[in-house]
N, C-alpha and C. Protein backbone atom coordinates (compact mmCIF):
# COMPACT_ATOMS: atom_id res chain seq x y z
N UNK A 1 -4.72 -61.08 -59.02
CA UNK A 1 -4.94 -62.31 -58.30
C UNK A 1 -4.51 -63.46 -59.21
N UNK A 2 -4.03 -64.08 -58.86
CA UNK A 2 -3.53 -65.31 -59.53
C UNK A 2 -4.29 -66.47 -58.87
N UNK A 3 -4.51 -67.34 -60.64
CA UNK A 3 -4.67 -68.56 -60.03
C UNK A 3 -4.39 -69.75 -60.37
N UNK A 4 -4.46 -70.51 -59.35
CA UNK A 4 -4.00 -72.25 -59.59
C UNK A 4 -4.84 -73.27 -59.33
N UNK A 5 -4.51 -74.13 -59.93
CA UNK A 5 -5.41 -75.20 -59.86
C UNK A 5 -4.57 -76.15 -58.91
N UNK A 6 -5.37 -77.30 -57.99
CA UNK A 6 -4.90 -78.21 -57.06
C UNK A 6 -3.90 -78.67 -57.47
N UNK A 7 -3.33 -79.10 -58.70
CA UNK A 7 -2.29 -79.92 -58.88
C UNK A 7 -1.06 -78.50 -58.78
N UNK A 8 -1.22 -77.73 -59.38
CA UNK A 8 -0.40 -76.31 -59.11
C UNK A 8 0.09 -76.15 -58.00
N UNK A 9 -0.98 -75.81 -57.11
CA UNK A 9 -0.86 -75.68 -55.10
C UNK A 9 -0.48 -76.80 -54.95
N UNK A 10 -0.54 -77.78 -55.29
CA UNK A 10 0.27 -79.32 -54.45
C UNK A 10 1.94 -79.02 -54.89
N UNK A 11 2.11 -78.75 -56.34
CA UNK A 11 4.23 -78.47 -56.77
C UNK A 11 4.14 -77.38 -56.48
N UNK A 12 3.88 -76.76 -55.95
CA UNK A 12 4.00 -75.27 -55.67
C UNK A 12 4.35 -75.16 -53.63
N UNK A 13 3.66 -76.20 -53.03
CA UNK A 13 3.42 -76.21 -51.23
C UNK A 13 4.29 -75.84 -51.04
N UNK A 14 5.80 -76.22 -51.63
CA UNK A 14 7.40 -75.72 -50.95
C UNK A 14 7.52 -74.90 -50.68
N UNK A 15 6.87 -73.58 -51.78
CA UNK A 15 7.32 -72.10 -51.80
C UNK A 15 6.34 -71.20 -51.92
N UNK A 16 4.88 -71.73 -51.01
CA UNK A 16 3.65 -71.61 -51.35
C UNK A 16 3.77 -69.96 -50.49
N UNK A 17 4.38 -69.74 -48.63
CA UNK A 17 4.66 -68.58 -49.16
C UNK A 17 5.33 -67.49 -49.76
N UNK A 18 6.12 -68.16 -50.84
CA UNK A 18 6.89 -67.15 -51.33
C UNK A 18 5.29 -66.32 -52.39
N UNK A 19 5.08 -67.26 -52.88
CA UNK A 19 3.88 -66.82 -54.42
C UNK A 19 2.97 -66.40 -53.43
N UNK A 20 2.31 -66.37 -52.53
CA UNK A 20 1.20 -65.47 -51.82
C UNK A 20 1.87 -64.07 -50.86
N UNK A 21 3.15 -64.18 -51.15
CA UNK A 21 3.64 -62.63 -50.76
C UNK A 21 3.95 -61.97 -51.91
N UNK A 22 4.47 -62.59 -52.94
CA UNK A 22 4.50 -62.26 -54.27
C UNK A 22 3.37 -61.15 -54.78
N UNK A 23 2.12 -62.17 -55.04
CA UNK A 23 0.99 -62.38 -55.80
C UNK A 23 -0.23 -61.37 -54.74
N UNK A 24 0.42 -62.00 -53.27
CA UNK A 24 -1.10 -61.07 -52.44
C UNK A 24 -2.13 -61.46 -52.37
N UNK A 25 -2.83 -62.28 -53.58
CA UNK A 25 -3.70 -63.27 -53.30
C UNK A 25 -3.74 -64.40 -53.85
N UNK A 26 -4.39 -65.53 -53.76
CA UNK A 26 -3.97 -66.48 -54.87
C UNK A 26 -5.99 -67.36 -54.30
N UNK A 27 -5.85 -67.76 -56.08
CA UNK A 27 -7.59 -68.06 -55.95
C UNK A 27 -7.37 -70.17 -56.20
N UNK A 28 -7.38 -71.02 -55.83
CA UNK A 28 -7.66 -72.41 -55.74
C UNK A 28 -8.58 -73.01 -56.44
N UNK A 29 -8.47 -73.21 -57.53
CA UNK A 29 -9.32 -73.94 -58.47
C UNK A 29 -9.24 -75.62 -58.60
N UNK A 30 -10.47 -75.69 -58.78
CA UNK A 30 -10.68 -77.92 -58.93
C UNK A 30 -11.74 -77.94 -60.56
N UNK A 31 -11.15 -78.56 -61.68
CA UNK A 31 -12.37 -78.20 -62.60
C UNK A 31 -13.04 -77.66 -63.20
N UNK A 32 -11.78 -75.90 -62.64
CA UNK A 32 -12.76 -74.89 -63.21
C UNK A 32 -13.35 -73.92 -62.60
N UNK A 33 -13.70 -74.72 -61.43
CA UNK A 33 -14.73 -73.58 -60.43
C UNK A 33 -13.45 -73.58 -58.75
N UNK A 34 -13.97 -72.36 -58.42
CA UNK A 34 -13.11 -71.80 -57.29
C UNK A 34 -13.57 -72.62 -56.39
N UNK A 35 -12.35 -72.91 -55.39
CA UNK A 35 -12.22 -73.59 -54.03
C UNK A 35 -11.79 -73.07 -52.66
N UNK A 36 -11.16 -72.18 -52.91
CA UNK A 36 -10.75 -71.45 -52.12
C UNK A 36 -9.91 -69.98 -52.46
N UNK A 37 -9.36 -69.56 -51.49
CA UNK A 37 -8.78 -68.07 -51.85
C UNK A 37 -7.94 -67.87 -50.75
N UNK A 38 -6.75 -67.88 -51.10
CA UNK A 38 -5.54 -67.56 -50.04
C UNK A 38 -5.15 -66.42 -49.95
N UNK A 39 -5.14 -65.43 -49.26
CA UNK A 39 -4.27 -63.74 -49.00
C UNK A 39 -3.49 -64.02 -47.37
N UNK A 40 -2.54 -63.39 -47.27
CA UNK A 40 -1.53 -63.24 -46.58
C UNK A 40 -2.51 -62.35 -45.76
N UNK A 41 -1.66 -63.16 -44.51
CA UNK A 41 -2.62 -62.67 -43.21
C UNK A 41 -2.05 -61.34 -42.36
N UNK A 42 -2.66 -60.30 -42.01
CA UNK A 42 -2.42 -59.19 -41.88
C UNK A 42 -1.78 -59.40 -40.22
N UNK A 43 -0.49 -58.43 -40.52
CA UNK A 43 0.19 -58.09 -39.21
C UNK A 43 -1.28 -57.77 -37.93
N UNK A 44 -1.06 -58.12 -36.60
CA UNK A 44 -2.10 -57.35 -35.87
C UNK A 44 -1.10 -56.25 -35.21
N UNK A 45 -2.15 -55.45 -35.28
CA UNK A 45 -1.18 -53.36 -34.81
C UNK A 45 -0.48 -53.87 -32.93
N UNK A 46 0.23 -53.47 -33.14
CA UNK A 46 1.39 -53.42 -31.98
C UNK A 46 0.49 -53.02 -30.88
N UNK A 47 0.50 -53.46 -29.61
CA UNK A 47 0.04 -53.04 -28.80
C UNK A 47 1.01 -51.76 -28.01
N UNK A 48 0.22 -50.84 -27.78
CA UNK A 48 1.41 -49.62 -27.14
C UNK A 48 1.40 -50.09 -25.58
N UNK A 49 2.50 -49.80 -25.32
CA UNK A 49 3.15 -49.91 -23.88
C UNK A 49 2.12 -49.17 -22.80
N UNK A 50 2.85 -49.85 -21.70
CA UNK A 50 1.99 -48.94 -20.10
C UNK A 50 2.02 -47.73 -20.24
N UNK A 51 3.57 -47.41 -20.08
CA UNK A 51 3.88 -45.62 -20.08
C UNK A 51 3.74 -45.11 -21.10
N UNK A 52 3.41 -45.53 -22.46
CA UNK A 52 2.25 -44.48 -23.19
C UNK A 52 0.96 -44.42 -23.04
N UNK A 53 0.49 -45.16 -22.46
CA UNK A 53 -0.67 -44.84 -21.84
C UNK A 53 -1.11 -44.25 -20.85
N UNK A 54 0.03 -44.40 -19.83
CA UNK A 54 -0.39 -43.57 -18.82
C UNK A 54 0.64 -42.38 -19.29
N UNK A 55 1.53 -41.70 -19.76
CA UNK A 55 1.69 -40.83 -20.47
C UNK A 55 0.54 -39.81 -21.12
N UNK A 56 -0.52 -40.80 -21.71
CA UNK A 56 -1.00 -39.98 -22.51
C UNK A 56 -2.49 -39.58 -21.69
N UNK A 57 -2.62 -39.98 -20.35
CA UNK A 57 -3.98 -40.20 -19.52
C UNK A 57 -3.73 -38.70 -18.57
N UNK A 58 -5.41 -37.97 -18.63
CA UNK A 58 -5.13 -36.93 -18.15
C UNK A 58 -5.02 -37.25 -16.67
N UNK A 59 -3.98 -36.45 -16.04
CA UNK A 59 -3.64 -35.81 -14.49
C UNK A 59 -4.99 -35.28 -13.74
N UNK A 60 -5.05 -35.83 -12.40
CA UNK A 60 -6.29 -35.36 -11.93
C UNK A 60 -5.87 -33.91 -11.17
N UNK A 61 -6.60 -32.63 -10.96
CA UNK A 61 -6.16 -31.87 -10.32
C UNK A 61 -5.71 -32.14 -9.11
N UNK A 62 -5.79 -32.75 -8.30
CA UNK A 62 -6.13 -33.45 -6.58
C UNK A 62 -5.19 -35.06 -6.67
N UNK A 63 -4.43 -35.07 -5.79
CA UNK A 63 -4.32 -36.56 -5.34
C UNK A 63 -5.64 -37.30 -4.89
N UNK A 64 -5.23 -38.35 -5.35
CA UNK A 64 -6.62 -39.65 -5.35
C UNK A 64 -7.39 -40.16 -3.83
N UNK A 65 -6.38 -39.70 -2.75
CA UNK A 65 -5.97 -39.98 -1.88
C UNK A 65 -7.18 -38.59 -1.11
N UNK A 66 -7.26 -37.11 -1.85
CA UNK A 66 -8.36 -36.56 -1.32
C UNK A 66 -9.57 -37.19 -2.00
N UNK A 67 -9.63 -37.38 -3.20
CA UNK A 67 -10.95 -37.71 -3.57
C UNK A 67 -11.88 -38.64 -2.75
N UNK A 68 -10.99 -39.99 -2.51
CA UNK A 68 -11.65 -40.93 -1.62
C UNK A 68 -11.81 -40.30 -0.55
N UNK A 69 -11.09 -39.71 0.38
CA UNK A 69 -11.62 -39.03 1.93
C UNK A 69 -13.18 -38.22 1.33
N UNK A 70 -13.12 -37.46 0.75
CA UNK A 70 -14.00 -36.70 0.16
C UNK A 70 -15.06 -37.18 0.27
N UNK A 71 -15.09 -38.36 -0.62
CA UNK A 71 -16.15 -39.36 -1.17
C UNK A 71 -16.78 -39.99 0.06
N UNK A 72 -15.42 -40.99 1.02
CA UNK A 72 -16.04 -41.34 2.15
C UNK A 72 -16.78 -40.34 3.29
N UNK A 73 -16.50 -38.72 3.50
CA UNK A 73 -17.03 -37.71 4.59
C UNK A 73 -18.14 -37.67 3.72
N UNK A 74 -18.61 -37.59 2.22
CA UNK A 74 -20.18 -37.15 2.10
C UNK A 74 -20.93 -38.53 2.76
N UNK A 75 -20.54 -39.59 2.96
CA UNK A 75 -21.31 -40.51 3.36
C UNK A 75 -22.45 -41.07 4.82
């Protein structure tokens, strides 16, 4: 983890993310004591498509089409 102090992160803003893809994290100091903590923000996971989902969804034995008759004659 690397760190910098405010005047650092201020000549540094240009290429601020090059050094936090670099570095991975970077810790913000004022004085001495920590201010903050920068890490590179994580990809969010790909959402999978329709047809792998319904790809991957089990087959009913029966068209859906008896179930409802079914459902509606016990009534």
């Amino acid at each position: 983890m690397k760190s910098l102090t405010i005047r650092q992160m201020r000549a540094a803003l240009a290429h601020l993310d090059e050094v936090v893809a670099k570095e991975g994290e970077i810790l913000v100091t004022r004085r001495g004591r920590a201010l903050a903590r920068l890490v590179p923000v994580r990809q969010a996971p790909s959402l999978p498509s329709h047809a792998d989902l319904r790809a991957r969804m089990p087959r009913l034995p029966v068209g859906s089409e008896l179930l409802v008759r079914q459902d509606r004659d016990e009534r």
